[in-house]
Structure formats: C-alpha cells, structure tokens
PDB file of N, CA and C in Angstrom:
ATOM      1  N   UNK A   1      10.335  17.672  77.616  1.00  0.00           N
ATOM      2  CA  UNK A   1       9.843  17.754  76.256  1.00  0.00           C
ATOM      3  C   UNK A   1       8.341  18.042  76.277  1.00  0.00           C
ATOM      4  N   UNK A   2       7.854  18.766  75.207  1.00  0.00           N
ATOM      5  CA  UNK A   2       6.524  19.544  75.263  1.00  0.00           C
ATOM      6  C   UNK A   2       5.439  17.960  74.722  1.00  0.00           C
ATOM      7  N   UNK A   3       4.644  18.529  75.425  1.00  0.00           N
ATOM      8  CA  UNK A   3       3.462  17.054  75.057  1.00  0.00           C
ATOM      9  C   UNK A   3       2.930  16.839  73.065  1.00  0.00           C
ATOM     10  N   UNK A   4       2.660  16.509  72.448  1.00  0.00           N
ATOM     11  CA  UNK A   4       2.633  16.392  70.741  1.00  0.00           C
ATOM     12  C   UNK A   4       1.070  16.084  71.322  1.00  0.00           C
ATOM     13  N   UNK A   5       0.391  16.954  70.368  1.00  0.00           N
ATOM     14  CA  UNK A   5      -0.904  16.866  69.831  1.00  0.00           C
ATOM     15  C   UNK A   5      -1.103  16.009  68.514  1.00  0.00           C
ATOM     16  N   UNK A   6      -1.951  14.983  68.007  1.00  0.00           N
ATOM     17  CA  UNK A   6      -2.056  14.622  66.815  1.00  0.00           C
ATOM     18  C   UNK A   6      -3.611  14.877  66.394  1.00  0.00           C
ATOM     19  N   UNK A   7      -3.313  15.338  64.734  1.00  0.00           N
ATOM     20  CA  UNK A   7      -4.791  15.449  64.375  1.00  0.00           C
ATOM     21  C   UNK A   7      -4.148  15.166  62.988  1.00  0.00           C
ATOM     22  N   UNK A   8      -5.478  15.279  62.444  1.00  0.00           N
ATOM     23  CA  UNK A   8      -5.049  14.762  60.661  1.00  0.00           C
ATOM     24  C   UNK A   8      -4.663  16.122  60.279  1.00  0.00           C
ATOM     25  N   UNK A   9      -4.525  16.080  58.871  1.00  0.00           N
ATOM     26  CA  UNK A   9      -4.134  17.519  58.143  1.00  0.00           C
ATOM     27  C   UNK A   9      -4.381  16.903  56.422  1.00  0.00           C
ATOM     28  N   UNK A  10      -5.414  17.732  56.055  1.00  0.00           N
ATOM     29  CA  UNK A  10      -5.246  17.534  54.620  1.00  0.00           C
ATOM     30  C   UNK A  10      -4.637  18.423  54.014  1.00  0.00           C
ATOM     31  N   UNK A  11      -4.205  18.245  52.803  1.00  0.00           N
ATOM     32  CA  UNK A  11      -3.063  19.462  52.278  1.00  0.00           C
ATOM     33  C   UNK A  11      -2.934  18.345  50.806  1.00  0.00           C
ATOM     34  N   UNK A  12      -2.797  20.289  49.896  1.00  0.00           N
ATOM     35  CA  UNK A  12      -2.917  19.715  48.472  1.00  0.00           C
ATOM     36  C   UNK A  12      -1.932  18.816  48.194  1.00  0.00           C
ATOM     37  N   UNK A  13      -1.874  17.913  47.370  1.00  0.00           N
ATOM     38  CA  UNK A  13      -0.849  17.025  47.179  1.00  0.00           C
ATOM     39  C   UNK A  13       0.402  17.680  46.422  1.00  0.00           C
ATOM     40  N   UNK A  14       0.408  18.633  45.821  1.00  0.00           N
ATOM     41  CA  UNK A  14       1.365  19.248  45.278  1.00  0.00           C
ATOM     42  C   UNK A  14       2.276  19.760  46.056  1.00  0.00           C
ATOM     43  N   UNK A  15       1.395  20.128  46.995  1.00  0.00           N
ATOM     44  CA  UNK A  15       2.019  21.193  48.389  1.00  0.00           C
ATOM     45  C   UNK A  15       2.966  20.182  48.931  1.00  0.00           C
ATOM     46  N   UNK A  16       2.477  18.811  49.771  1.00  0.00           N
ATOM     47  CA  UNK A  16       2.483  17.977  49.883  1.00  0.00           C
ATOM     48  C   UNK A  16       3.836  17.095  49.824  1.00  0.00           C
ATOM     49  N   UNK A  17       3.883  17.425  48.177  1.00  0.00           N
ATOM     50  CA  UNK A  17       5.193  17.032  47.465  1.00  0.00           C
ATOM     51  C   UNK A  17       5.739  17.725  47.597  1.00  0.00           C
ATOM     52  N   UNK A  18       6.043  19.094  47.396  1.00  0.00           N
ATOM     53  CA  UNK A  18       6.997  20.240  47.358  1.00  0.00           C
ATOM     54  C   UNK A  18       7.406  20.159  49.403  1.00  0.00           C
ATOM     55  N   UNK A  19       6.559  20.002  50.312  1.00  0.00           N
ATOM     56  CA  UNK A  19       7.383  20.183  51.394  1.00  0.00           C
ATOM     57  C   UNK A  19       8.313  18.523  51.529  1.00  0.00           C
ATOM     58  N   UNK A  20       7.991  17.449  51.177  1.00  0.00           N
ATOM     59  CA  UNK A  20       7.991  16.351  51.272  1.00  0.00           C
ATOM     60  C   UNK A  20       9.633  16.421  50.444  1.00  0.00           C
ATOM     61  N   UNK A  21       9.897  17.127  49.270  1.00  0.00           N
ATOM     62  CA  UNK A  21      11.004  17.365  48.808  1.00  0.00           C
ATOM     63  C   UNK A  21      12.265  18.385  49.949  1.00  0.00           C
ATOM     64  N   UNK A  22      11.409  19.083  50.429  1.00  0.00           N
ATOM     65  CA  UNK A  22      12.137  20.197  51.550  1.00  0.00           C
ATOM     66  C   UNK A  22      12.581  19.614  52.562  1.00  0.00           C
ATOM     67  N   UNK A  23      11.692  18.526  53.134  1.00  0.00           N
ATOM     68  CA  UNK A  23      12.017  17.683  54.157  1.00  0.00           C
ATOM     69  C   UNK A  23      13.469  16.777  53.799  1.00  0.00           C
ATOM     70  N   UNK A  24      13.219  16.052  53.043  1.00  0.00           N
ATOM     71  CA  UNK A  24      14.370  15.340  52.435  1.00  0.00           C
ATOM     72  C   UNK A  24      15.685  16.068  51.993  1.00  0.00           C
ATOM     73  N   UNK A  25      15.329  17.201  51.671  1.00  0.00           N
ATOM     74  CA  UNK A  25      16.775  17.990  51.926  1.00  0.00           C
ATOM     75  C   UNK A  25      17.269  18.508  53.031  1.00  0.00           C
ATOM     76  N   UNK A  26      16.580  18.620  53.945  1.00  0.00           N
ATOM     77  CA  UNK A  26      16.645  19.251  55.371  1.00  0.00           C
ATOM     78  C   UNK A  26      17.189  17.736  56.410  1.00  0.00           C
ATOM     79  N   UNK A  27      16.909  16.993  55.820  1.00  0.00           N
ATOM     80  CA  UNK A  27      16.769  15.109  56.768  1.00  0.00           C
ATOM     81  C   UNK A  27      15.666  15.265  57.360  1.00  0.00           C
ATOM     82  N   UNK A  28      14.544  15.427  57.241  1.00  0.00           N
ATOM     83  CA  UNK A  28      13.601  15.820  58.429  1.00  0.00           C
ATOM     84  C   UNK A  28      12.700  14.312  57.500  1.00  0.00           C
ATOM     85  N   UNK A  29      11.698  14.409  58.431  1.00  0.00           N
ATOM     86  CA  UNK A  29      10.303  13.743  58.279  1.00  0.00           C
ATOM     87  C   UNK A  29       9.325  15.144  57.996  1.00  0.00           C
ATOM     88  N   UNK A  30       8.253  14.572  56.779  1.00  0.00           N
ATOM     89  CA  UNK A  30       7.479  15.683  56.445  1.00  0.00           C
ATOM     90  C   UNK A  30       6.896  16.196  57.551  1.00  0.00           C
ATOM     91  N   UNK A  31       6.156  15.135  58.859  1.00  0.00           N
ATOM     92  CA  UNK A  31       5.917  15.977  60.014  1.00  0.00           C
ATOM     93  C   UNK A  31       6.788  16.928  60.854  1.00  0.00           C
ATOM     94  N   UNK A  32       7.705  16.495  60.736  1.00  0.00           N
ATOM     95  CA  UNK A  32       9.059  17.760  61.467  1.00  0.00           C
ATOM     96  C   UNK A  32       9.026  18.843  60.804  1.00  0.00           C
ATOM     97  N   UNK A  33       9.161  19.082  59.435  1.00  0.00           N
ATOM     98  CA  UNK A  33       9.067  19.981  58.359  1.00  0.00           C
ATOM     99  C   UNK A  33       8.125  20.648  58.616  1.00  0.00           C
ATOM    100  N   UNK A  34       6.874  20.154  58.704  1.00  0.00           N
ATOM    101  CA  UNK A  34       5.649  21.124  58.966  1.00  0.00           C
ATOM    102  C   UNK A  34       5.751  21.713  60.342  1.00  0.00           C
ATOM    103  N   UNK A  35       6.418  20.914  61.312  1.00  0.00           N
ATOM    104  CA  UNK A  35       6.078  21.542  62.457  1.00  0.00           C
ATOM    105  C   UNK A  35       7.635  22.556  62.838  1.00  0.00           C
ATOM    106  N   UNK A  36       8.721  22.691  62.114  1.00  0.00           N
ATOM    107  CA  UNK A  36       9.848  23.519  62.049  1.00  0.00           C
ATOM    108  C   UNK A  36       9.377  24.689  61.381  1.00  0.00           C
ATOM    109  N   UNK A  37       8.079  25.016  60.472  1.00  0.00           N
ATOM    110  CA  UNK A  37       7.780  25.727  59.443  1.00  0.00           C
ATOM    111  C   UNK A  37       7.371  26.512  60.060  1.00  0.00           C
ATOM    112  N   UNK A  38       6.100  25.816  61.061  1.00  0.00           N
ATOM    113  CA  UNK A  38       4.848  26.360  62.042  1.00  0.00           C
ATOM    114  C   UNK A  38       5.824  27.020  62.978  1.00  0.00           C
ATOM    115  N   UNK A  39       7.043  26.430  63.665  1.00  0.00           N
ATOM    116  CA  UNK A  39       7.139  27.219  64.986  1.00  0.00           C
ATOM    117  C   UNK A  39       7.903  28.448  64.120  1.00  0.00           C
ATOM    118  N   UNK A  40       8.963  28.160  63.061  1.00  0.00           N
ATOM    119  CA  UNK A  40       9.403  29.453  62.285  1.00  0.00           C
ATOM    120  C   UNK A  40       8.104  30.682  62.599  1.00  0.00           C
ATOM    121  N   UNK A  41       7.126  30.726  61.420  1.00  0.00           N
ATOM    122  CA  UNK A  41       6.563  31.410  61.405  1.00  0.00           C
ATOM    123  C   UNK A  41       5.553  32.043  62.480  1.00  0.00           C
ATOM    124  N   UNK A  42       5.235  31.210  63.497  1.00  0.00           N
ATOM    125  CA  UNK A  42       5.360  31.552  65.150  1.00  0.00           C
ATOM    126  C   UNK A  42       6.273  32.413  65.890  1.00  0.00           C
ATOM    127  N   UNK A  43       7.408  32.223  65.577  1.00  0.00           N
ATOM    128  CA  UNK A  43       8.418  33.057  66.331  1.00  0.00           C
ATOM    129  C   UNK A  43       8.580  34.504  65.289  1.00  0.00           C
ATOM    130  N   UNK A  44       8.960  34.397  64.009  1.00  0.00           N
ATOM    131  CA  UNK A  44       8.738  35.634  63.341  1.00  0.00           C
ATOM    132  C   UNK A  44       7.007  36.623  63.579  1.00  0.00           C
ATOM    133  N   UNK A  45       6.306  36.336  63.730  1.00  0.00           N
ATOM    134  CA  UNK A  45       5.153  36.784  64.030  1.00  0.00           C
ATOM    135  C   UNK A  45       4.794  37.149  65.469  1.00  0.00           C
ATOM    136  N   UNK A  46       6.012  36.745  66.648  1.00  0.00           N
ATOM    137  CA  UNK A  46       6.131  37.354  67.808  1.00  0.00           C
ATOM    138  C   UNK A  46       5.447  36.382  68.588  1.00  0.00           C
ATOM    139  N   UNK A  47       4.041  35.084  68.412  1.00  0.00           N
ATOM    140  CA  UNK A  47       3.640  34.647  68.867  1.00  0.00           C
ATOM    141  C   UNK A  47       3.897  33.372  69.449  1.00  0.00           C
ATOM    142  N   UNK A  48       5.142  32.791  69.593  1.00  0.00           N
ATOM    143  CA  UNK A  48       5.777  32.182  70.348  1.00  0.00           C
ATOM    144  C   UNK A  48       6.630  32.638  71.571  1.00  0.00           C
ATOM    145  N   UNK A  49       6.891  31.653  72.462  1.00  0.00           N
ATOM    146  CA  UNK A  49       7.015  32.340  73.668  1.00  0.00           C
ATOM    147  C   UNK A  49       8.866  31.834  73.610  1.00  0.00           C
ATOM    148  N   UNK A  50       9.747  32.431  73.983  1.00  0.00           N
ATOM    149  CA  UNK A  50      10.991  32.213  74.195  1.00  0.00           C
ATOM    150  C   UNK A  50      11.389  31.014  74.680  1.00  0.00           C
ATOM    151  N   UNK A  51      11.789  30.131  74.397  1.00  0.00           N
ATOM    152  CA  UNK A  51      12.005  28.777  75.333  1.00  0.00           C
ATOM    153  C   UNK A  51      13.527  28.935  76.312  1.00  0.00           C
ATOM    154  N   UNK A  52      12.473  28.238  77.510  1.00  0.00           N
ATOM    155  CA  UNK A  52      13.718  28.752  79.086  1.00  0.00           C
ATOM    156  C   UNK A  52      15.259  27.795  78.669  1.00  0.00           C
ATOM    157  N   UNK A  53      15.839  28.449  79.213  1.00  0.00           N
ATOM    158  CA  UNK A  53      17.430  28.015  79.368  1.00  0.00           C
ATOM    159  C   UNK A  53      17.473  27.062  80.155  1.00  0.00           C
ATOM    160  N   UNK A  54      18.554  26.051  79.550  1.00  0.00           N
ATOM    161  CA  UNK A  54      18.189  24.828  80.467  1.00  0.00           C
ATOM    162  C   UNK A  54      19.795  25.314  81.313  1.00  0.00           C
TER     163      UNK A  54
END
C-alpha cells in the first residue's frame, strides 16, 4: 500500500457539502471522495502511472 501524505485543505463550504453529499452516496468518507476524484482526474489527464499487477 502507497504511503498517505496529510496536509490540511481548505475548501468552500458549499463545495464541501456538495462532495460530502457525493461521498455518502458513494459510502466513502469525504477524504476518500476527494482522493477517488484526484486519482480520476489523474488518470484521465494521462498523469498517473498504471498500477502493476499483483
């Protein structure tokens, strides 16, 4: 498993709420949500790297 970086993150509260609603439909935790969002748009943008076959 890849090592987790933590840092804060401010973010509008609206925003906030609206992923916080996404999460809860998904079962996630708002941090999973953000970070399922991030690697999404990572991999569509080419800048993620393929993860090896186990």
């Amino acid at each position: 498993m890849a090592k987790k970086k933590s840092f804060p993150l401010r973010i509008n509260q609206e925003i906030y709420d609206m992923v916080q609603k996404w999460a809860d439909d998904d079962f996630r935790s708002v941090n999973a949500q953000i970070e399922y969002l991030l690697r999404e748009q990572l991999k569509q943008a080419g800048r993620l790297k393929p993860e090896k076959e186990k």
